[in-house]
C-alpha atoms as a PDB file:
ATOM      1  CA  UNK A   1       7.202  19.355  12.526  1.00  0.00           C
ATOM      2  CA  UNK A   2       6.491  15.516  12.335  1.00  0.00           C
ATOM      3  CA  UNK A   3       7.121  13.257  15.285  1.00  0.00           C
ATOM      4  CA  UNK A   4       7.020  10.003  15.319  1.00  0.00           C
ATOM      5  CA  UNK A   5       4.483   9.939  18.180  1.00  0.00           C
ATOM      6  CA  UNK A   6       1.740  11.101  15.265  1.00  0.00           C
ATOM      7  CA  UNK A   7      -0.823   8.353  14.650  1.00  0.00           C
ATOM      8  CA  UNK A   8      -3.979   7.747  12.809  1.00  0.00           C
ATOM      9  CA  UNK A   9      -6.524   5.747  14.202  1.00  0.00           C
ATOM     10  CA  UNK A  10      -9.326   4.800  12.490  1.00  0.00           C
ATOM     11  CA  UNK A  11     -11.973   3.409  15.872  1.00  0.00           C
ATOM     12  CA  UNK A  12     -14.878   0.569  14.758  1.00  0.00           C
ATOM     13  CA  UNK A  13     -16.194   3.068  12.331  1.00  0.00           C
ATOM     14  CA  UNK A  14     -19.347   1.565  10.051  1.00  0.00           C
ATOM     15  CA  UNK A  15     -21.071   3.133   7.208  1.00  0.00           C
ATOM     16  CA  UNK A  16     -24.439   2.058   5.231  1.00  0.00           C
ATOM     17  CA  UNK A  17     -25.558   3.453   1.841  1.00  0.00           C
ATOM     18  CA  UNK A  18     -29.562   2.414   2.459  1.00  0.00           C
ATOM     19  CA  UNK A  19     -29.758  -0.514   3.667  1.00  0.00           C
ATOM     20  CA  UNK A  20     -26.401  -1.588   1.957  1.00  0.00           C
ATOM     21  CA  UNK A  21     -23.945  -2.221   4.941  1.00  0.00           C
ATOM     22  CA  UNK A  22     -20.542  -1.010   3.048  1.00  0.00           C
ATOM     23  CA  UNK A  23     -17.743  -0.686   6.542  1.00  0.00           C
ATOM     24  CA  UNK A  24     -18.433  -2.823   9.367  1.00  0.00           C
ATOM     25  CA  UNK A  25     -16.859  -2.087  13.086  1.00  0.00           C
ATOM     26  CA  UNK A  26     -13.370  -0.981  10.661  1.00  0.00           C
ATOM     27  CA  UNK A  27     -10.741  -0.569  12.889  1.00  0.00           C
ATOM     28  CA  UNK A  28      -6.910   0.187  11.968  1.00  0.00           C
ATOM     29  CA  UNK A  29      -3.742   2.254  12.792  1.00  0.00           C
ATOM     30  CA  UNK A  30      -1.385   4.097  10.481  1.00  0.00           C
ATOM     31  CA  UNK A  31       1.812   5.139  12.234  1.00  0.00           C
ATOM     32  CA  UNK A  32       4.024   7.753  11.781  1.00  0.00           C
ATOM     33  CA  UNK A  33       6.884   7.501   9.467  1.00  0.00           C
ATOM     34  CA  UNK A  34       5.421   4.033   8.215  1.00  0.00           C
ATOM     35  CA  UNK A  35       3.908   3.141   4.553  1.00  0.00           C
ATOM     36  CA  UNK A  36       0.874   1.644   5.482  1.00  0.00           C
ATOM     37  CA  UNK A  37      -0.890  -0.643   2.158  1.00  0.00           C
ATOM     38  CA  UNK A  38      -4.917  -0.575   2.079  1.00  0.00           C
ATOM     39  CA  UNK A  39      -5.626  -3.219  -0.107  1.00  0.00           C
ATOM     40  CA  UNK A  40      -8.653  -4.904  -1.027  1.00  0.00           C
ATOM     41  CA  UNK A  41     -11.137  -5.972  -4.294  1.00  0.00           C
ATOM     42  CA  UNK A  42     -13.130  -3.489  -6.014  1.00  0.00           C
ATOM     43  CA  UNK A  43     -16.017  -2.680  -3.839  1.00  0.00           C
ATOM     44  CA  UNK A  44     -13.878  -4.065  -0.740  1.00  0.00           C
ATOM     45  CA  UNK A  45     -14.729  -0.347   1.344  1.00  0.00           C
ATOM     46  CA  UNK A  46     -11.436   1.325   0.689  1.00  0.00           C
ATOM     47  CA  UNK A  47     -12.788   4.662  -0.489  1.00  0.00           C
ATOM     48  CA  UNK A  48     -15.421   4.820   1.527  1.00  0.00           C
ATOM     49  CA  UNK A  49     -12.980   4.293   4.657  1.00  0.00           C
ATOM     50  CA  UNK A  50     -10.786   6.868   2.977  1.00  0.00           C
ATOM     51  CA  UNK A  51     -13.371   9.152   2.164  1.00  0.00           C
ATOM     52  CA  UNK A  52     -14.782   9.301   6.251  1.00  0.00           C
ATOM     53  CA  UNK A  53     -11.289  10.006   7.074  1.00  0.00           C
ATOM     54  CA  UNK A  54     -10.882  13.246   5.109  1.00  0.00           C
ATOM     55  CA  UNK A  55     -14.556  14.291   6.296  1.00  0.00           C
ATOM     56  CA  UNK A  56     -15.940  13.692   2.362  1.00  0.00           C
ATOM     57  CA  UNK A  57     -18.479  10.899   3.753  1.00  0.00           C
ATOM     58  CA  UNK A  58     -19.655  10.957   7.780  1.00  0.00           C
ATOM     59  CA  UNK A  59     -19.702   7.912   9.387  1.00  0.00           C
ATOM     60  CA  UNK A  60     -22.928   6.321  10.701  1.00  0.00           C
ATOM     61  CA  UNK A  61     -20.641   5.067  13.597  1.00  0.00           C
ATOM     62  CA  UNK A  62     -17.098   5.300  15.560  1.00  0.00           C
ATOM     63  CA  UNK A  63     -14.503   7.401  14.676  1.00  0.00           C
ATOM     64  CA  UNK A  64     -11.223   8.703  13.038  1.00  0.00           C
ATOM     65  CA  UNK A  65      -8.916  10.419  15.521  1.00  0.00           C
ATOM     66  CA  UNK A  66      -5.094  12.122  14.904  1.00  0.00           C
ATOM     67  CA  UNK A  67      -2.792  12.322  17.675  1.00  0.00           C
ATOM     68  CA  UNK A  68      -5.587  11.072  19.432  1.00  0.00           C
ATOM     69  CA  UNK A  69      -8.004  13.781  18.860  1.00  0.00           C
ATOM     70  CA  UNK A  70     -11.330  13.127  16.643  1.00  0.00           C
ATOM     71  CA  UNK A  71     -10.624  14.501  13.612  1.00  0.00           C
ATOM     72  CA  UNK A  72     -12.110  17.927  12.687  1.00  0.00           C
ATOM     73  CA  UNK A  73     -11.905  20.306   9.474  1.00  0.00           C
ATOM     74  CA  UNK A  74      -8.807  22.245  11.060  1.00  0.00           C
ATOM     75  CA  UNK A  75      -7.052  18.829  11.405  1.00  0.00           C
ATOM     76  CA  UNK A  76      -8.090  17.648   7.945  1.00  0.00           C
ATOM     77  CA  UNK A  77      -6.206  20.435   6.592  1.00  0.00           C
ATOM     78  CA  UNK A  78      -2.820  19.116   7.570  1.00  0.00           C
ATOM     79  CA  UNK A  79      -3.763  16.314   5.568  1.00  0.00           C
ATOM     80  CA  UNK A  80      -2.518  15.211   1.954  1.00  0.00           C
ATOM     81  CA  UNK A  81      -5.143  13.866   0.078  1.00  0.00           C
ATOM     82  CA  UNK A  82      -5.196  12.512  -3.498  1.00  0.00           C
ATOM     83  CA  UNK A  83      -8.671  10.841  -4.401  1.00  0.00           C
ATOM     84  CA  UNK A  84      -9.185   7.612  -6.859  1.00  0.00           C
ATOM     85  CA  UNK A  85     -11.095  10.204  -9.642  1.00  0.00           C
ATOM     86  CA  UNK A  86      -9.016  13.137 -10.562  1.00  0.00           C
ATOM     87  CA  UNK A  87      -9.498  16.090 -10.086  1.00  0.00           C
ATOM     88  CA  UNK A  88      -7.917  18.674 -12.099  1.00  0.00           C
ATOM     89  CA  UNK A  89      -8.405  21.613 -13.547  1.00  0.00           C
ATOM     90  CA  UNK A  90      -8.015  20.958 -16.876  1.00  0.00           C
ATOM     91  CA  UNK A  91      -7.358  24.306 -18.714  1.00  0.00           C
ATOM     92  CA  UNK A  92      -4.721  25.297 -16.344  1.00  0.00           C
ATOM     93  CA  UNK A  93      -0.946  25.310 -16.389  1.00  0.00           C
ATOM     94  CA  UNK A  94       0.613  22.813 -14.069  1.00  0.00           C
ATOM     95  CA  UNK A  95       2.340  24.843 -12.249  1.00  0.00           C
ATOM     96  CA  UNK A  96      -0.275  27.604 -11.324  1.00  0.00           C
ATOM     97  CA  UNK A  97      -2.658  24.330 -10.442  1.00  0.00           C
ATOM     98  CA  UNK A  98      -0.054  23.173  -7.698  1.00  0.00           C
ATOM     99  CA  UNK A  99       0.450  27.111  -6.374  1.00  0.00           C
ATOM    100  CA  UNK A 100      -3.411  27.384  -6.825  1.00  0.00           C
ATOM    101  CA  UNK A 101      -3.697  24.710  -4.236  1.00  0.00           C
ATOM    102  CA  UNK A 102      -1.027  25.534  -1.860  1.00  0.00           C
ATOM    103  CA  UNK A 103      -1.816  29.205  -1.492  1.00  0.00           C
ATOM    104  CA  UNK A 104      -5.744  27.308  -0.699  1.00  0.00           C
ATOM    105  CA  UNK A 105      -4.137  25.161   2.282  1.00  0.00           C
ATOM    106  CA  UNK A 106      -2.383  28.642   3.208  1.00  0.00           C
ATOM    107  CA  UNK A 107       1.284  29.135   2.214  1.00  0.00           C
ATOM    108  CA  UNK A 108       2.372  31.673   0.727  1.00  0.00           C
ATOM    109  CA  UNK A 109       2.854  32.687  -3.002  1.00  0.00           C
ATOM    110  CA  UNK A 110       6.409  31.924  -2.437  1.00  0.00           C
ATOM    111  CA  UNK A 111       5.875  29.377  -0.418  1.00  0.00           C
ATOM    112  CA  UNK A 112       4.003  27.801  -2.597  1.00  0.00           C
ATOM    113  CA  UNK A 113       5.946  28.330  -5.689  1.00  0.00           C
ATOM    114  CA  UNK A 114       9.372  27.405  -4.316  1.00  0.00           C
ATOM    115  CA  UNK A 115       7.133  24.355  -3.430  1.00  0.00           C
ATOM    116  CA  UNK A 116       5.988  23.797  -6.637  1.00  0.00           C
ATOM    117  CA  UNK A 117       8.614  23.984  -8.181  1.00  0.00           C
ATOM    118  CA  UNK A 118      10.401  21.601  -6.078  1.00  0.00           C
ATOM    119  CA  UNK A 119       7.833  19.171  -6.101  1.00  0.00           C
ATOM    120  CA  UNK A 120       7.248  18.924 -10.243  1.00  0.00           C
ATOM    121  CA  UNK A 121      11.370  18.909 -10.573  1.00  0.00           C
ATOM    122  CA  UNK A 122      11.161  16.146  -7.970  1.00  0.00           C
ATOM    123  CA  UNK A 123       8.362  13.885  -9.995  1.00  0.00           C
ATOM    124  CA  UNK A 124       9.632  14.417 -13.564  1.00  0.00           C
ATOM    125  CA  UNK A 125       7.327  17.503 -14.242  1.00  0.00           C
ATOM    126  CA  UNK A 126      10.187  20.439 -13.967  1.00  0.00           C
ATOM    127  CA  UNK A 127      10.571  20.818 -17.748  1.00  0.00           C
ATOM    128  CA  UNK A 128       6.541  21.176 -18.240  1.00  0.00           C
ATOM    129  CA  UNK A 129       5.387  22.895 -15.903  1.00  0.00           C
ATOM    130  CA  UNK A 130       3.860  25.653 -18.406  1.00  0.00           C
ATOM    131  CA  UNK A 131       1.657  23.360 -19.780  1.00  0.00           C
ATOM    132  CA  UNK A 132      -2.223  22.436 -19.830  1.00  0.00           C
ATOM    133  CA  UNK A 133      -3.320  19.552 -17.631  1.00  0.00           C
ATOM    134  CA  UNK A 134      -5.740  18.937 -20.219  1.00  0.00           C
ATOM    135  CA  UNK A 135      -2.590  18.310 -22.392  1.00  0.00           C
ATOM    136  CA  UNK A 136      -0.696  15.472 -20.228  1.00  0.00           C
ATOM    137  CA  UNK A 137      -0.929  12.136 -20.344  1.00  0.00           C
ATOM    138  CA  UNK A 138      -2.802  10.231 -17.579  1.00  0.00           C
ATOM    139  CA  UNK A 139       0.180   9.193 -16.405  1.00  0.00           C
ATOM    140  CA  UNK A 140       1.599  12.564 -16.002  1.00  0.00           C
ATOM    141  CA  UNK A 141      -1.332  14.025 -14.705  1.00  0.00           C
ATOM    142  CA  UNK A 142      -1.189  11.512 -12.306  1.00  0.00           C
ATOM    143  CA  UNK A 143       1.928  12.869 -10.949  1.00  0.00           C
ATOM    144  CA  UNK A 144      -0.192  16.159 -10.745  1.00  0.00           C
ATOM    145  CA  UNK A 145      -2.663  14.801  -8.692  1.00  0.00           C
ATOM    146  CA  UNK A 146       0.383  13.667  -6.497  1.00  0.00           C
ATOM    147  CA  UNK A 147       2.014  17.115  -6.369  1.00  0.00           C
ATOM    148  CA  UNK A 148      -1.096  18.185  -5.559  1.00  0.00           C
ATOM    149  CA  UNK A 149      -1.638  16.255  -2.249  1.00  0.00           C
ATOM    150  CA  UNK A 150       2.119  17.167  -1.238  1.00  0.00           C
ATOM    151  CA  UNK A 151       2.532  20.598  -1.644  1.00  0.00           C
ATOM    152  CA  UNK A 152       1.455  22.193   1.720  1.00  0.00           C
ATOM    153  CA  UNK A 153       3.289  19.829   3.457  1.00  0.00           C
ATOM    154  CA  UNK A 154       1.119  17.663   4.657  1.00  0.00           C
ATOM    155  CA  UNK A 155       1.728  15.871   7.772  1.00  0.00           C
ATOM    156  CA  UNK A 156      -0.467  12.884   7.130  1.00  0.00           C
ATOM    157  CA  UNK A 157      -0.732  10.804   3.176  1.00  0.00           C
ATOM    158  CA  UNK A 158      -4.156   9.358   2.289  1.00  0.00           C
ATOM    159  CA  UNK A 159      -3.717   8.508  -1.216  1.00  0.00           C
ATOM    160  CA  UNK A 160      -6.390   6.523  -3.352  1.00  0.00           C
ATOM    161  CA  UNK A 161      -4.452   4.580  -5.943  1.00  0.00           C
ATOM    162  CA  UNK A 162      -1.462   6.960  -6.321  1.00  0.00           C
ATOM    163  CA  UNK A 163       0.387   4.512  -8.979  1.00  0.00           C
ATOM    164  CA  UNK A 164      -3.140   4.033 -11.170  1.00  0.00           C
ATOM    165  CA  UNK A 165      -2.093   4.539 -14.842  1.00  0.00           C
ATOM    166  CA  UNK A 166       2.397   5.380 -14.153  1.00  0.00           C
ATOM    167  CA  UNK A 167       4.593   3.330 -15.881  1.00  0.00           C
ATOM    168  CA  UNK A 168       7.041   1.011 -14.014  1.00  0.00           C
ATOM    169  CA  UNK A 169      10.099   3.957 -13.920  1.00  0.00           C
ATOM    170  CA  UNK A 170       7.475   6.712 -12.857  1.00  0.00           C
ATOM    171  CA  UNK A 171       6.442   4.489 -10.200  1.00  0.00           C
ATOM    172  CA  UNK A 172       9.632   4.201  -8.814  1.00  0.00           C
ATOM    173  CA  UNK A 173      10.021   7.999  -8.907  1.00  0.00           C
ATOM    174  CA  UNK A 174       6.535   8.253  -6.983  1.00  0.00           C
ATOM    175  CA  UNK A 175       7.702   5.403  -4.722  1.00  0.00           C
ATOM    176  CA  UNK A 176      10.901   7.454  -3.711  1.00  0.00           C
ATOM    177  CA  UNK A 177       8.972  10.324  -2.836  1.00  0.00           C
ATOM    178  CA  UNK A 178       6.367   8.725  -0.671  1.00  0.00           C
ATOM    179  CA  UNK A 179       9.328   7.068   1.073  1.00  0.00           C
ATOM    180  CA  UNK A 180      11.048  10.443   1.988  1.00  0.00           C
ATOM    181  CA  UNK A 181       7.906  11.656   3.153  1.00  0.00           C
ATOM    182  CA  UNK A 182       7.176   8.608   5.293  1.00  0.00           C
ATOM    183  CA  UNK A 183      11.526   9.150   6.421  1.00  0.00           C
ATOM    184  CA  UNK A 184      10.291  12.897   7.735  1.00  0.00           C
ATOM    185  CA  UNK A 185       8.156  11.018  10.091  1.00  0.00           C
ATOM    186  CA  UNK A 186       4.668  11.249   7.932  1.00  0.00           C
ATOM    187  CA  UNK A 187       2.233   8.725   8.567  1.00  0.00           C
ATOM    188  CA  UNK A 188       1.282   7.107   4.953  1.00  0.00           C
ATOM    189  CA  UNK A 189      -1.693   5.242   4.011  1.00  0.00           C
ATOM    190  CA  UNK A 190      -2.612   4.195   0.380  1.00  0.00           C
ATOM    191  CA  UNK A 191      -4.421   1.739  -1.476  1.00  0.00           C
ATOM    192  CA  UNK A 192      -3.279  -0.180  -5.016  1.00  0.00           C
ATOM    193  CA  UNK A 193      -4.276  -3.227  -6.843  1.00  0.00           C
ATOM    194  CA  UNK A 194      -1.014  -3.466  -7.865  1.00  0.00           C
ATOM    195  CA  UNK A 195       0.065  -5.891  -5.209  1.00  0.00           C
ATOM    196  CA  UNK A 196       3.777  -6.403  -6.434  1.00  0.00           C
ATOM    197  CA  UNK A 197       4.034  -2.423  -6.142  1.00  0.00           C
ATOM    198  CA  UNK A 198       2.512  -2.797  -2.495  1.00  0.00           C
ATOM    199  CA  UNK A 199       4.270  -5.492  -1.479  1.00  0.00           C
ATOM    200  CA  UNK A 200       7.769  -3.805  -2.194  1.00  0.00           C
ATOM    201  CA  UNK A 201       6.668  -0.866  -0.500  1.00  0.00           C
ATOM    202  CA  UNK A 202       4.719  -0.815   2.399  1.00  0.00           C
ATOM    203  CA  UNK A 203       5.707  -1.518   6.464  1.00  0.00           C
ATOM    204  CA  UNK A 204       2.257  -2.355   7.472  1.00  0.00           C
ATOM    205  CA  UNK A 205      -0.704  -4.048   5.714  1.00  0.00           C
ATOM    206  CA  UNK A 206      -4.430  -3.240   6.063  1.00  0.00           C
ATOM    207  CA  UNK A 207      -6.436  -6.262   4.099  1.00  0.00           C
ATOM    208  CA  UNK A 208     -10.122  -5.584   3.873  1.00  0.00           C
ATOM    209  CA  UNK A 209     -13.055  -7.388   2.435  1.00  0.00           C
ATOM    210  CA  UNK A 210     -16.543  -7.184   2.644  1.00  0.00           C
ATOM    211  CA  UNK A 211     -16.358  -4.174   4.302  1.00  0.00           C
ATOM    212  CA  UNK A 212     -14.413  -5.968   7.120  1.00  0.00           C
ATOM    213  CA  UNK A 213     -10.710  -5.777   7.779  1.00  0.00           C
ATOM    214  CA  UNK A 214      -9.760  -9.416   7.656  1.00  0.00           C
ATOM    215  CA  UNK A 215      -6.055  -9.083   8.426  1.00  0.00           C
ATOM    216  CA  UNK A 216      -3.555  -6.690   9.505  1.00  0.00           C
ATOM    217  CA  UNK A 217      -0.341  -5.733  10.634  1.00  0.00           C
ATOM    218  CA  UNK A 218       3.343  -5.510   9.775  1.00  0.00           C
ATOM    219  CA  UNK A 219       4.281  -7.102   6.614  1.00  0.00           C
ATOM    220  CA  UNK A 220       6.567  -9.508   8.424  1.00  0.00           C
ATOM    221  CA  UNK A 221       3.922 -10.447  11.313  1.00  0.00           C
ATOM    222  CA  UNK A 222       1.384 -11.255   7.964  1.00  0.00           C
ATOM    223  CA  UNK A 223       3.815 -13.142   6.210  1.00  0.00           C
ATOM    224  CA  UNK A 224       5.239 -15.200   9.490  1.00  0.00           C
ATOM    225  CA  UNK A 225       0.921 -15.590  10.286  1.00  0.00           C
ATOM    226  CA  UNK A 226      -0.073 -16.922   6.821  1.00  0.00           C
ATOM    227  CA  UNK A 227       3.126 -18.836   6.116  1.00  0.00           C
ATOM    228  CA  UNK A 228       2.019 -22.306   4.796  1.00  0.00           C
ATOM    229  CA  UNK A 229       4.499 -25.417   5.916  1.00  0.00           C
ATOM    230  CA  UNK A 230       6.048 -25.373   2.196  1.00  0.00           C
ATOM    231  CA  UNK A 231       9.332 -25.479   1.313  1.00  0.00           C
ATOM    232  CA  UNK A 232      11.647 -25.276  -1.433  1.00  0.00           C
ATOM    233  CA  UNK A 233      14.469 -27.453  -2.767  1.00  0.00           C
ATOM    234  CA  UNK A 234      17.237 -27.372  -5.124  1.00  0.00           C
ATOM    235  CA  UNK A 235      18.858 -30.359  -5.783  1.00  0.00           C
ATOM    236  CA  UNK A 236      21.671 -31.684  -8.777  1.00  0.00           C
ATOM    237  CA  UNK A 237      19.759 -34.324  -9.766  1.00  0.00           C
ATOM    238  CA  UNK A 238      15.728 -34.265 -11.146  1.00  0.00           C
ATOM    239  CA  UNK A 239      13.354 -33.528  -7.314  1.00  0.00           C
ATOM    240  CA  UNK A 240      10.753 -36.264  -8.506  1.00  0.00           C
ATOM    241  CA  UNK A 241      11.754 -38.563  -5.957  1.00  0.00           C
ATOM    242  CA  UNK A 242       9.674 -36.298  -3.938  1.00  0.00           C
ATOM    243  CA  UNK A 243       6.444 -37.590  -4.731  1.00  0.00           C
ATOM    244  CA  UNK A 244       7.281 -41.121  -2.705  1.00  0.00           C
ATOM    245  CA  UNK A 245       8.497 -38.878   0.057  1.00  0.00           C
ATOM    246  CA  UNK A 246       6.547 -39.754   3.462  1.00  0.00           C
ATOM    247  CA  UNK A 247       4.261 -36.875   4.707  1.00  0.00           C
ATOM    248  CA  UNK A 248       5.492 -34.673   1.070  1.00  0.00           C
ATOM    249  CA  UNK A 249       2.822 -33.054  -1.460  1.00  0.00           C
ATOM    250  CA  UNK A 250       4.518 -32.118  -4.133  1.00  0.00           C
ATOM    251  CA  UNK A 251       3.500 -28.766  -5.295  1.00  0.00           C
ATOM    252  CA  UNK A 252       5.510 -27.928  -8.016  1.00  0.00           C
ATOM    253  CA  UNK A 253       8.437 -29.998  -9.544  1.00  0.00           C
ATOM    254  CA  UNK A 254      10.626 -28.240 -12.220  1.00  0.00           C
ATOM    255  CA  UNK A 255      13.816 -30.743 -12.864  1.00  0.00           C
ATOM    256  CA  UNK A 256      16.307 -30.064 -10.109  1.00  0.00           C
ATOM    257  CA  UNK A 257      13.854 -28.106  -8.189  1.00  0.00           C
ATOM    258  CA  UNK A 258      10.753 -28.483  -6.266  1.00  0.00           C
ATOM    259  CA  UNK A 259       8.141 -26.841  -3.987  1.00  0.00           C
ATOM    260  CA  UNK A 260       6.495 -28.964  -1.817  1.00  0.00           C
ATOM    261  CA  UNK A 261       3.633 -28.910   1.412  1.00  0.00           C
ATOM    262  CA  UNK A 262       4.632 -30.966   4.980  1.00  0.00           C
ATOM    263  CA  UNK A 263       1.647 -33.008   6.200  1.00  0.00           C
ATOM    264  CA  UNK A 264       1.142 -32.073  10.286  1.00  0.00           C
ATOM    265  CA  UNK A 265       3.591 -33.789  12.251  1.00  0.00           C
ATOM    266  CA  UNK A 266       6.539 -34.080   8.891  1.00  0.00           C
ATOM    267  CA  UNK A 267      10.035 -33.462  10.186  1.00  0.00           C
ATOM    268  CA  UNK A 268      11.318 -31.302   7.208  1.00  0.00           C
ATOM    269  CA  UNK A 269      15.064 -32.303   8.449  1.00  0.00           C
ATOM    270  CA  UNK A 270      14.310 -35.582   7.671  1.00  0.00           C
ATOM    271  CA  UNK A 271      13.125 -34.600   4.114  1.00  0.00           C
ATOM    272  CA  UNK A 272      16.298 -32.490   4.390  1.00  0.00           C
ATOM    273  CA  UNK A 273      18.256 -36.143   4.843  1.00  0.00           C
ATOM    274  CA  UNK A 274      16.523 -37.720   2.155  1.00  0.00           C
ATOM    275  CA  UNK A 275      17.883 -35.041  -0.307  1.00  0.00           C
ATOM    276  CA  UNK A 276      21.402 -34.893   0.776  1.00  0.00           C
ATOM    277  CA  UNK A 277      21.729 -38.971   0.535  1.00  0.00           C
ATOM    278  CA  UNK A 278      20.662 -38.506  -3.519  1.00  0.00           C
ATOM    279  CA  UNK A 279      23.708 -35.965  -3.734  1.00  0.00           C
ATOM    280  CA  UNK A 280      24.196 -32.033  -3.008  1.00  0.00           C
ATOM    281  CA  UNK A 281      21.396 -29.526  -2.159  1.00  0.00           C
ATOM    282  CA  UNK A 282      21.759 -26.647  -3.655  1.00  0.00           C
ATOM    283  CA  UNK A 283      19.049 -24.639  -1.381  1.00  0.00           C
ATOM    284  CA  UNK A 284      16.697 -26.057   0.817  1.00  0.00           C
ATOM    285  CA  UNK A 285      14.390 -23.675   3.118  1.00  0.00           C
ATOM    286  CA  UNK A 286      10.918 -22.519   3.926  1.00  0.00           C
ATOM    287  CA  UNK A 287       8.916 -20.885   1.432  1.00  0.00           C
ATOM    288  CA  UNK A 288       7.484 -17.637   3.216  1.00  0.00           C
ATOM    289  CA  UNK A 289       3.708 -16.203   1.092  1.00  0.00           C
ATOM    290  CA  UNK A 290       3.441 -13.435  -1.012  1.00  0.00           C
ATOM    291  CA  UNK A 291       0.974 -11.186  -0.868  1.00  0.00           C
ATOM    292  CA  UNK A 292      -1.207 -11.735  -3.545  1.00  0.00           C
ATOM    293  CA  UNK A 293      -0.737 -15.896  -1.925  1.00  0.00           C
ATOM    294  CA  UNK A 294      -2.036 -13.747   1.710  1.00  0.00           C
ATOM    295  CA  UNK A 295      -4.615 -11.582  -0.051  1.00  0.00           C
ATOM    296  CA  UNK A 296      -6.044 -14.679  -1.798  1.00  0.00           C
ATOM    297  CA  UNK A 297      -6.511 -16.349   1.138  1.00  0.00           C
ATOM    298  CA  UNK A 298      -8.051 -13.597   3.014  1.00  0.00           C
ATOM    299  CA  UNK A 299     -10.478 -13.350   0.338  1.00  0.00           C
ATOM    300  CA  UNK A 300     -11.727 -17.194   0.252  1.00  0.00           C
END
């Protein structure tokens, strides 16, 4: 069973290919029963970081530890782990790839059908699971690959680009399962470039770049950290009178409504003021950063 005192640590853990330096003194935390988002560009370390953590690559230093225990193979095998490439069997039948794998992390063969069979009704698979792999689309064997990491139960998620290649109503179904498992109390870690899917999703945020982890934290505490002094207004009449505005950069003007930058020192009341003296304000308020506004900035 899952508690929610189950974390993953990964400890100042560096790794060189040669005499390319690829993770440098990485250090994180995914918690139990949280969706934790490891984003970053291509080439950023994700994989490899994700990779050390299963025990595919060693690390040339520090370490990954569960529950706070270093991680060995008997650990590992309570994980769930779904790699970037897939890895299928391609000639096989759905469902006897998912039992295949379950009876491997040591269920039994009912365990692992009733599983199974659980799982593929759960992702949209139910009505095929007869079929060749070979014979899905890579969407749907996408949702293979994610049946795959789930069916023993796993009582950690790594998952390398879990939404690569769904379509927006399959994510959704993947999203809802990830969430139950992260309800249970599982700790959940995965990476996507698809930073609207990540930013709808995750608790906590792991930014890397560089092989460095340049920011991160719970989505809130990132967006409260990065948040610019930028604001938004609605107005009934046309915003341009902005521009003459003391201490105002207008950022973006679109007729009744404008974004706008405070200089240092800018009382945004008194911009407030100025507004409601040309007639009623329709909205007025801070504009808090996205994520792909954080992850930009990270990466400058």
């Amino acid at each position: 069973m899952v508690t929610m005192t189950n974390v993953l640590k990964v400890e100042a853990v560096s790794r060189s290919f040669g005499d390319r330096r690829v993770l440098e003194d990485v250090s994180f935390t995914v918690e139990a029963g949280r969706m934790t988002g490891f984003v970053g560009a291509n080439g950023a370390g994700k994989t490899t970081a994700m990779r050390i953590m299963l025990g595919v690559l060693a690390a040339d230093a520090g370490e990954v530890t569960w529950q706070g225990v270093p991680l060995t193979r008997q650990l590992r095998h309570r994980f769930g782990y779904m790699p970037e490439e897939r890895g299928l069997y391609p000639k096989m039948t759905i469902s006897d790839q998912i039992i295949y794998l379950g009876r491997l992390h040591g269920l039994s063969a009912d365990a692992a059908r009733r599983n199974t069979d659980a799982l593929l009704e759960r992702l949209g698979l139910g009505d095929r699971a007869g079929e060749q792999v070979e014979k899905l689309s890579l969407g749907n064997q996408q949702r293979v690959q994610i049946a795959a990491a789930l069916v023993h139960d796993p009582e950690v998620l790594v998952l390398d680009e879990p939404f690569s290649g769904l379509d927006p109503l399959a994510v959704d179904v993947v999203v809802g399962v990830l969430r139950e498992r992260a309800a249970a109390g599982a700790p959940v870690l995965f990476s996507s470039h698809q930073l609207d899917v990540v930013e709808r999703l995750c608790d906590d945020l792991v930014i890397i770049a560089g092989g460095r982890i340049r920011a991160s934290g719970s989505r809130t505490e990132l967006r409260a950290g990065y948040a610019l002094p930028r604001f938004a207004v609605e107005v009934d009449t046309d915003a341009g009178w902005l521009r003459d505005q003391p201490g105002v950069t207008l950022i973006d003007l679109d007729g009744a409504r404008a974004v706008f930058d405070l200089a240092p020192g800018t009382d945004d009341q008194e911009v407030l003021r100025a507004a409601l003296a040309r007639g009623p304000v329709r909205s007025f308020g801070p504009v808090t950063p996205s994520l792909a506004e954080i992850f930009r900035e990270v990466n400058q």
